[in-house]
N, C-alpha and C. Protein backbone atom coordinates (compact mmCIF):
# COMPACT_ATOMS: atom_id res chain seq x y z
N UNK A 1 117.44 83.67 111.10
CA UNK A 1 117.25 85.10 111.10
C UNK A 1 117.91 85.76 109.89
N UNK A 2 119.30 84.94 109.67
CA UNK A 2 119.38 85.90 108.41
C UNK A 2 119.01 85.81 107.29
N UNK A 3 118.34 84.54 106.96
CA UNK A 3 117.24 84.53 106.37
C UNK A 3 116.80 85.10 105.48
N UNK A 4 115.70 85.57 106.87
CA UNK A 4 114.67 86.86 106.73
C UNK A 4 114.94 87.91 106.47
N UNK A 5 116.48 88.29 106.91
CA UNK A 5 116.70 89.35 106.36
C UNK A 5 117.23 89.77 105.00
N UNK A 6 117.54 88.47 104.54
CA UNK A 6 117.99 88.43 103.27
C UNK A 6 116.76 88.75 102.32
N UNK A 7 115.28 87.51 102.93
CA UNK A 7 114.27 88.22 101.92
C UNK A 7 113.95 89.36 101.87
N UNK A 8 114.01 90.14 103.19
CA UNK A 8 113.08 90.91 103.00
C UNK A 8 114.38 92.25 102.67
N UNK A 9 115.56 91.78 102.50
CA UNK A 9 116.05 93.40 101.34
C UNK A 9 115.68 92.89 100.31
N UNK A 10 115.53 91.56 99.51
CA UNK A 10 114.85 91.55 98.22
C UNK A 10 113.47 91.79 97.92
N UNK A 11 112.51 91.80 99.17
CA UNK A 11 111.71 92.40 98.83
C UNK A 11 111.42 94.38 98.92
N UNK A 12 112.72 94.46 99.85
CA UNK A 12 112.93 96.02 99.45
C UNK A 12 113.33 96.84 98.13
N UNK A 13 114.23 95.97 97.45
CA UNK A 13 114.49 96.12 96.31
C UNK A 13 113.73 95.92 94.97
N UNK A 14 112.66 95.11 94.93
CA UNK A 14 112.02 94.55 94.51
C UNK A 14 110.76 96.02 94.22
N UNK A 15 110.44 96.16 95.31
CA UNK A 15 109.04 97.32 95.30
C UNK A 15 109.84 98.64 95.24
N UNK A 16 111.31 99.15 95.40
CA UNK A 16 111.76 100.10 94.93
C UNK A 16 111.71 100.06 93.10
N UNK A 17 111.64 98.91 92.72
CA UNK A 17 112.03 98.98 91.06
C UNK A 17 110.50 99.02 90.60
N UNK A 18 109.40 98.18 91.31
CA UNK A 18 108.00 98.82 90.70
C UNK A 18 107.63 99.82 90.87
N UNK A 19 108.33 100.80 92.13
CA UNK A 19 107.89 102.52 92.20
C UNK A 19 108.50 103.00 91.23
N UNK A 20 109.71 102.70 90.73
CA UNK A 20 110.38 103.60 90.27
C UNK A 20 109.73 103.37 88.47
N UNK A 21 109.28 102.07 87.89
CA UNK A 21 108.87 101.69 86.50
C UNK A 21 107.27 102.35 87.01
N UNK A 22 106.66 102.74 87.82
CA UNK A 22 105.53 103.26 88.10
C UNK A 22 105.67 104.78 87.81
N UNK A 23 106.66 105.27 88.42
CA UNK A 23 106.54 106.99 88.13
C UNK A 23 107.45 107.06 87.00
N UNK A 24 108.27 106.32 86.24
CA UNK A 24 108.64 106.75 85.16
C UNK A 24 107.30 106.64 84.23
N UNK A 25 106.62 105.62 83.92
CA UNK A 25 105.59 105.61 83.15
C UNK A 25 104.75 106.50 83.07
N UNK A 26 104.47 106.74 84.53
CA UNK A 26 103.44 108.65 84.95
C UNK A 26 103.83 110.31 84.05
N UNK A 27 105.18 109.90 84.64
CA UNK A 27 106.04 110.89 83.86
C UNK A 27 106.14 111.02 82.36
N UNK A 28 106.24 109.97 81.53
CA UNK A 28 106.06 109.78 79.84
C UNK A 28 104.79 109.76 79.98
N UNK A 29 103.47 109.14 80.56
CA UNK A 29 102.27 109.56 80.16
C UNK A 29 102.07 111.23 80.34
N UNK A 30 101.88 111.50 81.31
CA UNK A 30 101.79 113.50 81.22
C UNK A 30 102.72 113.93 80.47
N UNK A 31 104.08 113.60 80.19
CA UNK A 31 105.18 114.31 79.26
C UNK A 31 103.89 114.42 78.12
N UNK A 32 103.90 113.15 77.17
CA UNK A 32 103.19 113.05 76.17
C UNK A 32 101.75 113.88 76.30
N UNK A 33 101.04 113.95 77.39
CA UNK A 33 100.04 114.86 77.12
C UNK A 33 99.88 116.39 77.36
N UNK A 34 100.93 116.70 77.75
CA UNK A 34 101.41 117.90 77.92
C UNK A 34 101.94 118.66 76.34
N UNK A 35 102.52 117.56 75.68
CA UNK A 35 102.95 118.07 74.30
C UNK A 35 102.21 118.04 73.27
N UNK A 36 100.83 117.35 73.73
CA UNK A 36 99.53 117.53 73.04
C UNK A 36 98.55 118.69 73.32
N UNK A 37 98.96 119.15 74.52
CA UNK A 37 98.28 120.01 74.56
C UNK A 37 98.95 121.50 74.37
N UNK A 38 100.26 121.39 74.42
CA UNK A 38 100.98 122.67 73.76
C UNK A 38 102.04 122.23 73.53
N UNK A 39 101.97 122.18 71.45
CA UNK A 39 103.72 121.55 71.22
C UNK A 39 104.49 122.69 70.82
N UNK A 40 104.36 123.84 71.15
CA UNK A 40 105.30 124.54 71.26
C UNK A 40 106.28 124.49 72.31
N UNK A 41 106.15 123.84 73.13
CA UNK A 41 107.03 123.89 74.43
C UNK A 41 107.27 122.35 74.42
N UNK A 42 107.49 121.43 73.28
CA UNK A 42 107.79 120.44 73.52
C UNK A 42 109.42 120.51 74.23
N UNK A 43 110.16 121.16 73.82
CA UNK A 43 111.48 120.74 74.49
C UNK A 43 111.46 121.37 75.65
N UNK A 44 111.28 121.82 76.46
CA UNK A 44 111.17 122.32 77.53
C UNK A 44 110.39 121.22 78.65
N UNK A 45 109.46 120.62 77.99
CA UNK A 45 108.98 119.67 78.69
C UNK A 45 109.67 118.49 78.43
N UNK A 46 109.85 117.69 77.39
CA UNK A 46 110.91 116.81 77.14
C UNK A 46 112.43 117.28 78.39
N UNK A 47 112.88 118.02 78.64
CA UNK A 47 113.99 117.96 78.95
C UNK A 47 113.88 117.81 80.60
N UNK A 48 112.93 118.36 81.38
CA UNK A 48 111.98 118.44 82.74
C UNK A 48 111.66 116.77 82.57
N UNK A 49 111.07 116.22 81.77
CA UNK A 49 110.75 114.71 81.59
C UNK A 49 111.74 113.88 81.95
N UNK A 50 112.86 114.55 81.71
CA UNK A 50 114.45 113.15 81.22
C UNK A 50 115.16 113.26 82.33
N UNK A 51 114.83 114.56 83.43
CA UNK A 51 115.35 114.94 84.70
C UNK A 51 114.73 113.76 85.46
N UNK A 52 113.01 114.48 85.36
CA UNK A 52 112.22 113.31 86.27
C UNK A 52 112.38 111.94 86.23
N UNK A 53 112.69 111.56 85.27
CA UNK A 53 113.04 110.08 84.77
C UNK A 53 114.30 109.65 85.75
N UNK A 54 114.86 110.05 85.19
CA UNK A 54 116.53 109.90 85.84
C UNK A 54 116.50 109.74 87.27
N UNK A 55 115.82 111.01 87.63
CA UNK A 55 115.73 110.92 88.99
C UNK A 55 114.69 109.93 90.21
N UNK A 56 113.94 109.18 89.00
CA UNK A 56 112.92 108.25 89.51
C UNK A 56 113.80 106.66 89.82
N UNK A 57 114.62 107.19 88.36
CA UNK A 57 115.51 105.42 88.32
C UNK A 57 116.27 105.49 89.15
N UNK A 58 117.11 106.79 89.77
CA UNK A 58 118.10 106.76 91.12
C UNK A 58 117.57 106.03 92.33
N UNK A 59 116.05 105.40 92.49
CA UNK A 59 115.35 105.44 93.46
C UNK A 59 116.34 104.10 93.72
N UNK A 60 116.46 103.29 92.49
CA UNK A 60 116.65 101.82 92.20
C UNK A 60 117.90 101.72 93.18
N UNK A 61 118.71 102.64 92.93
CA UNK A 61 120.40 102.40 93.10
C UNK A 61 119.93 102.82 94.48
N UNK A 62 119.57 103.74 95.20
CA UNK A 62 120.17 103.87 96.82
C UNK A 62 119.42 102.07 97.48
N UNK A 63 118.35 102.02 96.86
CA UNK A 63 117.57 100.55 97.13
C UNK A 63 118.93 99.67 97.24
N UNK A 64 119.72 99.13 96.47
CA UNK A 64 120.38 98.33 96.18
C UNK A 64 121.94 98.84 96.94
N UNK A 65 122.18 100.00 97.18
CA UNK A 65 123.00 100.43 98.15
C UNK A 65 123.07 100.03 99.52
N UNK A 66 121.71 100.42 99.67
CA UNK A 66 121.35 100.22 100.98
C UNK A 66 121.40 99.24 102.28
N UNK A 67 120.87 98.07 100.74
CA UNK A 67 120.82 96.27 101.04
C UNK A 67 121.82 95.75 101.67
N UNK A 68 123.05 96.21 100.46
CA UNK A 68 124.29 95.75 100.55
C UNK A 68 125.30 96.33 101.83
């Protein structure tokens, strides 16, 4: 039994780090087309970008909190 439970926090951890490399990538794709479509407001969106980011990769750490 413990095992199983061992795999399956690595597989919790595991699909927390492809959500989280999934919506960071989302996030730099629209960042980038957002600043194509009005680069006057590039920093404003850049800085909203580096929040979302950040806050996508936190997903990783409670994952790995959690396990443990």
């Amino acid at each position: 039994m413990e095992m199983l439970a061992e795999i399956s926090g690595s597989i919790h951890i595991g699909l927390a780090a492809i959500g989280s490399a999934l919506g960071v990538g989302l996030i730099g794709m629209k960042a980038s087309e957002a600043v194509g479509r009005n680069p006057g407001a590039a920093g404003q969106i850049l800085t909203q970008a580096i929040i979302s980011s950040a806050l996508a990769e936190g997903i990783i750490f409670f994952a790995i909190f959690l396990v443990k």
